[in-house]
C-alpha atoms as a PDB file:
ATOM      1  CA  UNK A   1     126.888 295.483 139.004  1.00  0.00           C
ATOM      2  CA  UNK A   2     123.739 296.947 140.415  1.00  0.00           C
ATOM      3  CA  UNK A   3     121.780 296.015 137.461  1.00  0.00           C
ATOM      4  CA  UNK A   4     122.458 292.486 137.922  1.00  0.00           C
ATOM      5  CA  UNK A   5     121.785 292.803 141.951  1.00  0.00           C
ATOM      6  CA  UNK A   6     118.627 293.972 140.690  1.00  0.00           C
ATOM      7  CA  UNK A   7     117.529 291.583 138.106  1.00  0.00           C
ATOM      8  CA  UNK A   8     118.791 288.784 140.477  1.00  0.00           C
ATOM      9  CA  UNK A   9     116.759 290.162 143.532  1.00  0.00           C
ATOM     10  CA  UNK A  10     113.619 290.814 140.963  1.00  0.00           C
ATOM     11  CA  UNK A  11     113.550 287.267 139.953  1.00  0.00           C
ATOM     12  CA  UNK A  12     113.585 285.754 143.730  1.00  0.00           C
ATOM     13  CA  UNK A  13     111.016 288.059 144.577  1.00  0.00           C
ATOM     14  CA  UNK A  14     109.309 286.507 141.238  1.00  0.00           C
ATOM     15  CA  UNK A  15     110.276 282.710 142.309  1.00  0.00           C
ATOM     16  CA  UNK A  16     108.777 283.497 146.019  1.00  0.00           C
ATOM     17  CA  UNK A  17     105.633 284.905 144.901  1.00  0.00           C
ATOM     18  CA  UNK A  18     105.029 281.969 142.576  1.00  0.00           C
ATOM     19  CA  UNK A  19     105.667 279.365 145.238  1.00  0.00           C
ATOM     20  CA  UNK A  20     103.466 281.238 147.589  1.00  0.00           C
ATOM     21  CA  UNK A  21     100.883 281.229 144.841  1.00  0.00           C
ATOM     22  CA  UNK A  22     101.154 277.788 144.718  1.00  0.00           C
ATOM     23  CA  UNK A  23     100.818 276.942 147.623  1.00  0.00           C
ATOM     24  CA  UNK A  24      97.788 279.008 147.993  1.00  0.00           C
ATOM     25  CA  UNK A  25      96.723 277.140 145.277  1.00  0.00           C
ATOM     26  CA  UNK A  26      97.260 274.063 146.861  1.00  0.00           C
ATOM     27  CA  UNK A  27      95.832 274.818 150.100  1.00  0.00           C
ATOM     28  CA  UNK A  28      92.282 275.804 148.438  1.00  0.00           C
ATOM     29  CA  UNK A  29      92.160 272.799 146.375  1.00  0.00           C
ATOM     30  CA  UNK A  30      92.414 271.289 149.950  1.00  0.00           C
ATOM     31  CA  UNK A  31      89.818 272.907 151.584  1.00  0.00           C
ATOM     32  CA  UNK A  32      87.219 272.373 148.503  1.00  0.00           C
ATOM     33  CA  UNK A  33      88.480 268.906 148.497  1.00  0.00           C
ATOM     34  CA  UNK A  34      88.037 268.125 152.042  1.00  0.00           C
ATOM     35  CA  UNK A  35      84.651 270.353 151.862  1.00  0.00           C
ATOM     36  CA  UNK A  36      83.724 268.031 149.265  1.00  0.00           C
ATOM     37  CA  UNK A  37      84.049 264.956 151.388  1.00  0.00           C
ATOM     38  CA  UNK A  38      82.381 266.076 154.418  1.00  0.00           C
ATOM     39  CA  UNK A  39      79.007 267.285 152.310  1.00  0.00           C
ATOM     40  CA  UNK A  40      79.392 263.347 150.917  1.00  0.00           C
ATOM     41  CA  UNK A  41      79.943 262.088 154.254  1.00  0.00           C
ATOM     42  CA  UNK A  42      76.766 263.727 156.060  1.00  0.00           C
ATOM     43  CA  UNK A  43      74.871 263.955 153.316  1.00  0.00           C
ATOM     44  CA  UNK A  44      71.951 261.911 153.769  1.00  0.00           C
ATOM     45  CA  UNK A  45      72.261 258.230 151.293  1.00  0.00           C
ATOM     46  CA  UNK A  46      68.998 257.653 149.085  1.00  0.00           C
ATOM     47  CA  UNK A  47      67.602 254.383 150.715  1.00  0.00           C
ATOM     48  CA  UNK A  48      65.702 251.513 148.608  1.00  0.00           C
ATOM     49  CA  UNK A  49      62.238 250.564 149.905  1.00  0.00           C
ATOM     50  CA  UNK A  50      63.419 247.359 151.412  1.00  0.00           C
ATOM     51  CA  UNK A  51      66.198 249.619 153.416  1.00  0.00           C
ATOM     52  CA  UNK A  52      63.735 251.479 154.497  1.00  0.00           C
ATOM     53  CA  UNK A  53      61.270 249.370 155.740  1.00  0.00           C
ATOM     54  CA  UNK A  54      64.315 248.402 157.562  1.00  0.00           C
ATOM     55  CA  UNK A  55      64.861 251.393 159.464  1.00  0.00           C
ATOM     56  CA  UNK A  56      60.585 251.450 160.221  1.00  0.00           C
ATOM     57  CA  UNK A  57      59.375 253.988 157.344  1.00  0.00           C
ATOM     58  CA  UNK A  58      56.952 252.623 154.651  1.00  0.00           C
ATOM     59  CA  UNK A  59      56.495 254.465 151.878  1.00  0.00           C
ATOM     60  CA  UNK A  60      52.989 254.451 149.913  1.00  0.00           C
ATOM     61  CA  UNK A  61      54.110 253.960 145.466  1.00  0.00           C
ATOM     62  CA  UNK A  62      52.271 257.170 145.234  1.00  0.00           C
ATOM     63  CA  UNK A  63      51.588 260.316 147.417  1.00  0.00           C
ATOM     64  CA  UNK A  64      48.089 260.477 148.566  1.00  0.00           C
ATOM     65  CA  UNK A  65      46.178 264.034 148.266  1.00  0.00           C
ATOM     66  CA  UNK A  66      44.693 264.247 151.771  1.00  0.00           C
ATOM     67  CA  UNK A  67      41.014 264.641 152.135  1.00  0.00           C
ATOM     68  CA  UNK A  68      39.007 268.281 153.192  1.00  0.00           C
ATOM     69  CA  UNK A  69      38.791 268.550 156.886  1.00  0.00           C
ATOM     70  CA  UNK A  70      38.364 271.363 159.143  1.00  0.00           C
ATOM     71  CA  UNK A  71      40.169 270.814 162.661  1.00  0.00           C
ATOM     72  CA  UNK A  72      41.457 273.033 164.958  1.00  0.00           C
ATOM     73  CA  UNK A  73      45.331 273.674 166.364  1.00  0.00           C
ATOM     74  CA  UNK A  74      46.245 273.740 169.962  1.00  0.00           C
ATOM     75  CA  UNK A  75      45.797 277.703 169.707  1.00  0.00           C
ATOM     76  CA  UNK A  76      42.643 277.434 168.437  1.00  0.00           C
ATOM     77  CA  UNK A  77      43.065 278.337 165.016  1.00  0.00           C
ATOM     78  CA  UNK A  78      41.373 276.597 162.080  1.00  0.00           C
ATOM     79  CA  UNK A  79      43.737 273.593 160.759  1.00  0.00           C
ATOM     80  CA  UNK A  80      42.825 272.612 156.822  1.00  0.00           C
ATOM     81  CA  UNK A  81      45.012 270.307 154.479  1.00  0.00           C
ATOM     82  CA  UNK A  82      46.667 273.477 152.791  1.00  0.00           C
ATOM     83  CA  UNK A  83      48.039 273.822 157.389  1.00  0.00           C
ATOM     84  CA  UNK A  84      50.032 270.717 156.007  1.00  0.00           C
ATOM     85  CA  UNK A  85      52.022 272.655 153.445  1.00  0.00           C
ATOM     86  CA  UNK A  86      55.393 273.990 152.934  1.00  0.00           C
ATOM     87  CA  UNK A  87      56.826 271.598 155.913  1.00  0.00           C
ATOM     88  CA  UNK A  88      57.606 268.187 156.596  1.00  0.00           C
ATOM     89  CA  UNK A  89      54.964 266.785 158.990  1.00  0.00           C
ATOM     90  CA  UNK A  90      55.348 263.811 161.250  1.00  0.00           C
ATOM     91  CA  UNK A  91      51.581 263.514 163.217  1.00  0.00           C
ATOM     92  CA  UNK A  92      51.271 261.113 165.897  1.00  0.00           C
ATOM     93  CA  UNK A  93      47.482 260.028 167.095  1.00  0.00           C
ATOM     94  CA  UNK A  94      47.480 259.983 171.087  1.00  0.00           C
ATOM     95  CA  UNK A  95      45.776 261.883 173.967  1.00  0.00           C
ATOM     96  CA  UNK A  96      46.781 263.482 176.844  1.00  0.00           C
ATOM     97  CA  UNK A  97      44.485 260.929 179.181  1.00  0.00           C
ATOM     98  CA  UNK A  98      46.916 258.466 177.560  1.00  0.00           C
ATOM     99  CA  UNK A  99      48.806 256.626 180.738  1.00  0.00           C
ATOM    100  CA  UNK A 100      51.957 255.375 178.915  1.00  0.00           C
ATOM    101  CA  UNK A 101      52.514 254.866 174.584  1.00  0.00           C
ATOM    102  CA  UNK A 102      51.822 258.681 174.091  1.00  0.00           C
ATOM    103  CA  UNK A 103      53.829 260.374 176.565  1.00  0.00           C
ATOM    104  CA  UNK A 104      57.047 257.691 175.923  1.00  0.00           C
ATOM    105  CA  UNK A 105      56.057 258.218 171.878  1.00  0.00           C
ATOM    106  CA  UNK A 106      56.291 261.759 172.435  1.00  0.00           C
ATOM    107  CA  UNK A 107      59.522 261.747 174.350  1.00  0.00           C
ATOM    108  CA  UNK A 108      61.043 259.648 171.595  1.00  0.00           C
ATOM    109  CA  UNK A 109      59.863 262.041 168.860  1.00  0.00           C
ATOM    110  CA  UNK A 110      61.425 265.137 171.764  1.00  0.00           C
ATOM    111  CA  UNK A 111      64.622 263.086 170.910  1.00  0.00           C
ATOM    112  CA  UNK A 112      64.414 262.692 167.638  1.00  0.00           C
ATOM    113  CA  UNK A 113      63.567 266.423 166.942  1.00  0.00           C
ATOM    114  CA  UNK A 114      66.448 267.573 169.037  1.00  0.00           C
ATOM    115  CA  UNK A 115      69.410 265.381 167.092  1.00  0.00           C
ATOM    116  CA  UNK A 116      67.823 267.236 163.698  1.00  0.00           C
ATOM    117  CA  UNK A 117      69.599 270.403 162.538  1.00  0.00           C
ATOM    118  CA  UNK A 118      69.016 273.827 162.509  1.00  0.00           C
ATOM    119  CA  UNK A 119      67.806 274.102 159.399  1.00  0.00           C
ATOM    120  CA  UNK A 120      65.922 270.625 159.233  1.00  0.00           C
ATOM    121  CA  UNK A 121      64.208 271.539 162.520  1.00  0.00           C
ATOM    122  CA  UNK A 122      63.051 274.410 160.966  1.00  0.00           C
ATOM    123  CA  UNK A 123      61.068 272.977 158.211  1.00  0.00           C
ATOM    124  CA  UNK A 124      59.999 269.786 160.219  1.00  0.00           C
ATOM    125  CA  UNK A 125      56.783 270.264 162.392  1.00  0.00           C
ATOM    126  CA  UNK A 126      55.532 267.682 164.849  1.00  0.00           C
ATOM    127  CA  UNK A 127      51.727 267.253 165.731  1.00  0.00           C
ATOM    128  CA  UNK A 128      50.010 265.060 168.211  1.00  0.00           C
ATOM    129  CA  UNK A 129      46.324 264.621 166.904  1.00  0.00           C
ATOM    130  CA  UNK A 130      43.924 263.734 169.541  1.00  0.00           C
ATOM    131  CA  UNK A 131      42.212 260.690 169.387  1.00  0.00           C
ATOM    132  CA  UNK A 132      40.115 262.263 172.429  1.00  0.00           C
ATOM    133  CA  UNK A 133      38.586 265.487 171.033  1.00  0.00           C
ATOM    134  CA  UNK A 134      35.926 265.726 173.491  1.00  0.00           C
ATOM    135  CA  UNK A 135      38.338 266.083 176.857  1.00  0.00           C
ATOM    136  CA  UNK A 136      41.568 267.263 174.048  1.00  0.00           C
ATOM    137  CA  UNK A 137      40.790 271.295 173.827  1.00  0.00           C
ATOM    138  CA  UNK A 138      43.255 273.206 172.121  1.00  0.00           C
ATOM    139  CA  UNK A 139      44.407 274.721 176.160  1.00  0.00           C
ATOM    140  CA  UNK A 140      44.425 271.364 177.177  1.00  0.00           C
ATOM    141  CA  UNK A 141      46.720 270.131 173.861  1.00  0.00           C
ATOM    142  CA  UNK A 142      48.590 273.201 174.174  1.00  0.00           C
ATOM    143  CA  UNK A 143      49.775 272.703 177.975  1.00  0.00           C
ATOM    144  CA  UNK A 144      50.679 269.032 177.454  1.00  0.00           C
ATOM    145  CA  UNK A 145      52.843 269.399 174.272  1.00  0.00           C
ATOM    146  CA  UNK A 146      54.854 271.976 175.842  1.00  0.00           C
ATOM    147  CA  UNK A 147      56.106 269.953 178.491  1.00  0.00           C
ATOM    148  CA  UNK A 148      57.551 267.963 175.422  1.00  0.00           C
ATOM    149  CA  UNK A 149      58.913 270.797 173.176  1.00  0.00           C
ATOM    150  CA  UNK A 150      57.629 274.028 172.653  1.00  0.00           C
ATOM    151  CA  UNK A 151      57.730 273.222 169.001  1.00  0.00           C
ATOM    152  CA  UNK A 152      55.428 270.921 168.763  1.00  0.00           C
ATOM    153  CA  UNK A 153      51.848 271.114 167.815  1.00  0.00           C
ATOM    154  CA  UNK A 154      48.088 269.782 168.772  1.00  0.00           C
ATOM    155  CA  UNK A 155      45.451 268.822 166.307  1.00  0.00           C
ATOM    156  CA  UNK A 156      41.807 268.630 167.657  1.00  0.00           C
ATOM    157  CA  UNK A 157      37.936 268.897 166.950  1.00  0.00           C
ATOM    158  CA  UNK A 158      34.551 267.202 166.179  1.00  0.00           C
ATOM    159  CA  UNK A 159      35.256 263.469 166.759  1.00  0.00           C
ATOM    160  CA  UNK A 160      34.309 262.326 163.299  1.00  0.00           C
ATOM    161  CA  UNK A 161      36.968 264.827 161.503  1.00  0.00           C
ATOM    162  CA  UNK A 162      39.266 263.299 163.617  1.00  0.00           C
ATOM    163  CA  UNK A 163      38.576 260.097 162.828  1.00  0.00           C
ATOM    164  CA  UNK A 164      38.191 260.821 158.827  1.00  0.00           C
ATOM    165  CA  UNK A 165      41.380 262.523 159.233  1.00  0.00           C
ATOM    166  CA  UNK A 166      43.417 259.532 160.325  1.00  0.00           C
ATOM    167  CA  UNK A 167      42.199 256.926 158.420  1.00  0.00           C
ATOM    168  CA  UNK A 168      43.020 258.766 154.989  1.00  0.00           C
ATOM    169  CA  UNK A 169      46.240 258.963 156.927  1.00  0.00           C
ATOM    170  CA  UNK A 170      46.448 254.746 157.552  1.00  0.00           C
ATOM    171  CA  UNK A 171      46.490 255.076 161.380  1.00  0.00           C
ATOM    172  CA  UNK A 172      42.602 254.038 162.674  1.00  0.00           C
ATOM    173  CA  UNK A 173      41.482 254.317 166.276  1.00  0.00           C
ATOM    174  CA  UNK A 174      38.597 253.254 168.249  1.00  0.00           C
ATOM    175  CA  UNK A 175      36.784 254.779 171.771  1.00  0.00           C
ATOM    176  CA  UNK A 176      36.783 251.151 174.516  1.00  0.00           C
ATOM    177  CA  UNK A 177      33.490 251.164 175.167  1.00  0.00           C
ATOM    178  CA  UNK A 178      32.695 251.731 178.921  1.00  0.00           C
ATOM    179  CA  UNK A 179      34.612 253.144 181.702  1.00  0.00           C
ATOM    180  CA  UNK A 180      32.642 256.216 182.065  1.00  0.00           C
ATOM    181  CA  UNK A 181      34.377 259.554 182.357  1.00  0.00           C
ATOM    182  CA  UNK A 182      37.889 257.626 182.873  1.00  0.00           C
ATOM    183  CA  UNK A 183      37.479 256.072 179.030  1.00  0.00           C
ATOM    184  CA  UNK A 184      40.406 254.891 177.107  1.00  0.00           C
ATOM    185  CA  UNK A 185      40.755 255.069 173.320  1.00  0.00           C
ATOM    186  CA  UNK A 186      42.877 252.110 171.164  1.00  0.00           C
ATOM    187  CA  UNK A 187      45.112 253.553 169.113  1.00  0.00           C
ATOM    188  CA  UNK A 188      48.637 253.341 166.881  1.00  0.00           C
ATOM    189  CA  UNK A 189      51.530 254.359 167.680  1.00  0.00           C
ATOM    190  CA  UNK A 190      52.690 254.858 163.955  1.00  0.00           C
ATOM    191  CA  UNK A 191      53.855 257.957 162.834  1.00  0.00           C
ATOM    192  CA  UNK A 192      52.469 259.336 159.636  1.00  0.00           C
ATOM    193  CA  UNK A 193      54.661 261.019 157.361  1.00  0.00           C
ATOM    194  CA  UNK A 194      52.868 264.470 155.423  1.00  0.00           C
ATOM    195  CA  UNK A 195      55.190 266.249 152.711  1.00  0.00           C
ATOM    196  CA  UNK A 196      55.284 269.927 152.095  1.00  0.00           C
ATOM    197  CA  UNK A 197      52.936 269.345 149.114  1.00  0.00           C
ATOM    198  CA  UNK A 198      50.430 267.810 151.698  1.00  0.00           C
ATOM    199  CA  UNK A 199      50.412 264.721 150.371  1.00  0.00           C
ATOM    200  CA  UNK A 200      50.557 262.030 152.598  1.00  0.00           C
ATOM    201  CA  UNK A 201      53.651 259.762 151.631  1.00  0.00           C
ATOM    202  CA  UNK A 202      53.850 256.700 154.136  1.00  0.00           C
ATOM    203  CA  UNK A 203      54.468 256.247 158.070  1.00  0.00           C
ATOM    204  CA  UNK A 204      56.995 255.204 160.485  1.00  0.00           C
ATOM    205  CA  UNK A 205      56.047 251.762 162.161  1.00  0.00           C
ATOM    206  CA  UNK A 206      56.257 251.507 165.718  1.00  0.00           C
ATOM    207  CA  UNK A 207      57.864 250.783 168.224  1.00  0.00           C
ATOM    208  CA  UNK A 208      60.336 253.449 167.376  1.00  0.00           C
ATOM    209  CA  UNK A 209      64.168 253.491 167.767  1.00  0.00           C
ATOM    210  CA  UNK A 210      65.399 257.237 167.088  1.00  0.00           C
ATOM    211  CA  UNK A 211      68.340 256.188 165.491  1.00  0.00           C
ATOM    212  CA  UNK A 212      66.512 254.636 162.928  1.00  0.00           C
ATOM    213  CA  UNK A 213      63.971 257.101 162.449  1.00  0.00           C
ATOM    214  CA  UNK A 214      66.441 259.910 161.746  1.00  0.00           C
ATOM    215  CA  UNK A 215      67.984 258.069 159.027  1.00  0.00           C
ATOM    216  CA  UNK A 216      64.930 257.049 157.347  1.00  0.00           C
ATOM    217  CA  UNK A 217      63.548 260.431 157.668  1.00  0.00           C
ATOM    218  CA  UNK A 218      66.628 262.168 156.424  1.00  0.00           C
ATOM    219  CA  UNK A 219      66.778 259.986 153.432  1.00  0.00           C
ATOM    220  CA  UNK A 220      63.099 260.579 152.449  1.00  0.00           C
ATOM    221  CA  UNK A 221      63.749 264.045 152.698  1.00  0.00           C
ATOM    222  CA  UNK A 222      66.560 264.475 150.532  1.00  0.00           C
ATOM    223  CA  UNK A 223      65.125 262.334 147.790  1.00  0.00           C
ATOM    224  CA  UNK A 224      61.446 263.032 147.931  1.00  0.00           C
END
């Protein structure tokens, strides 16, 4: 009689563990199942050219190898293409005498920056090259971009690096001739688009709509 209380005892014990490694079972499939999803759902979707011209963000058939220059940063340090490397670089061409597209561009891109995540913030850098190098220090640059974000970074010089700079990058710009010290320059307000190699791989067409950019930019990311 107490054998058989055993056995019969032994073989619930048996049943219960199996049902509560099923269910364990179960549950985990869940998890990597709903895991699963959510990396498909936020994961950014590979765009076709004509999608993203859509969203504002041409993309050259080819990366281009940017050209030697020697600028400097907003802390004064030496900027060459190899500065370019190892993040993704969005460089806007403005000035800080600029009365209106550069400070709402650079509130836009304050915006834009701040949706990204963690870890695409952390490999995304954000420049503002001046387009006024003579009144644009590197203390001057360096003040006015951290009103915007602390983050982002200044790109000065001689005038004619500058200028070299920018049109390998598609984005020209030209001093208005006259109005003494209170001169304005024309410029874009495209955003061109650097990889980590250094090449330079397109630019964002403005007027921008964050939105937009972050989709386009995401996408390029993932599948460039």
């Amino acid at each position: 009689m107490t054998d058989d209380t055993t056995s019969t005892g032994n073989g619930a014990a048996e049943r219960q563990r199996g049902i509560r490694m099923t269910v364990l079972a179960v549950v985990a499939m869940g998890i990597v199942l709903v895991a699963g999803f959510f990396y498909a759902a936020t994961r950014a979707r590979m765009m076709t050219a004509e999608e993203l011209k859509s969203q504002g963000a041409y993309l050259y058939e080819n990366p281009r190898t940017l050209p030697n220059f020697s600028l400097l940063d907003d802390r004064g340090e030496a900027l060459t293409p190899t500065s370019m490397e190892g993040k993704w670089n969005l460089i806007f061409f403005g000035f800080t005498y600029c009365p209106d597209v550069c400070p709402t561009t650079l509130a836009q891109l304050k915006a834009f920056y701040q949706e990204l995540e963690p870890a695409v913030q952390a490999d995304t850098q954000i420049w503002l090259a001046s387009v006024d190098p003579a009144r644009d220090t590197p203390e001057q640059l360096h003040s006015y971009l951290d009103f915007f974000h602390p983050a982002f970074r200044g790109i000065t010089g001689d005038f004619l690096e500058v200028h070299r700079f920018a049109t390998s990058l598609n984005i020209p710009f030209t001093k208005v001739p006259g109005g003494g010290s209170n001169y304005q320059v024309e410029h874009s307000a495209n955003i061109a688009l650097v990889n980590p190699k250094g090449h330079s791989v397109g630019f964002f067409k403005a007027p921008l709509e964050i939105s937009k950019l972050k989709r386009a930019f995401l996408s390029i990311r993932e599948y460039n």
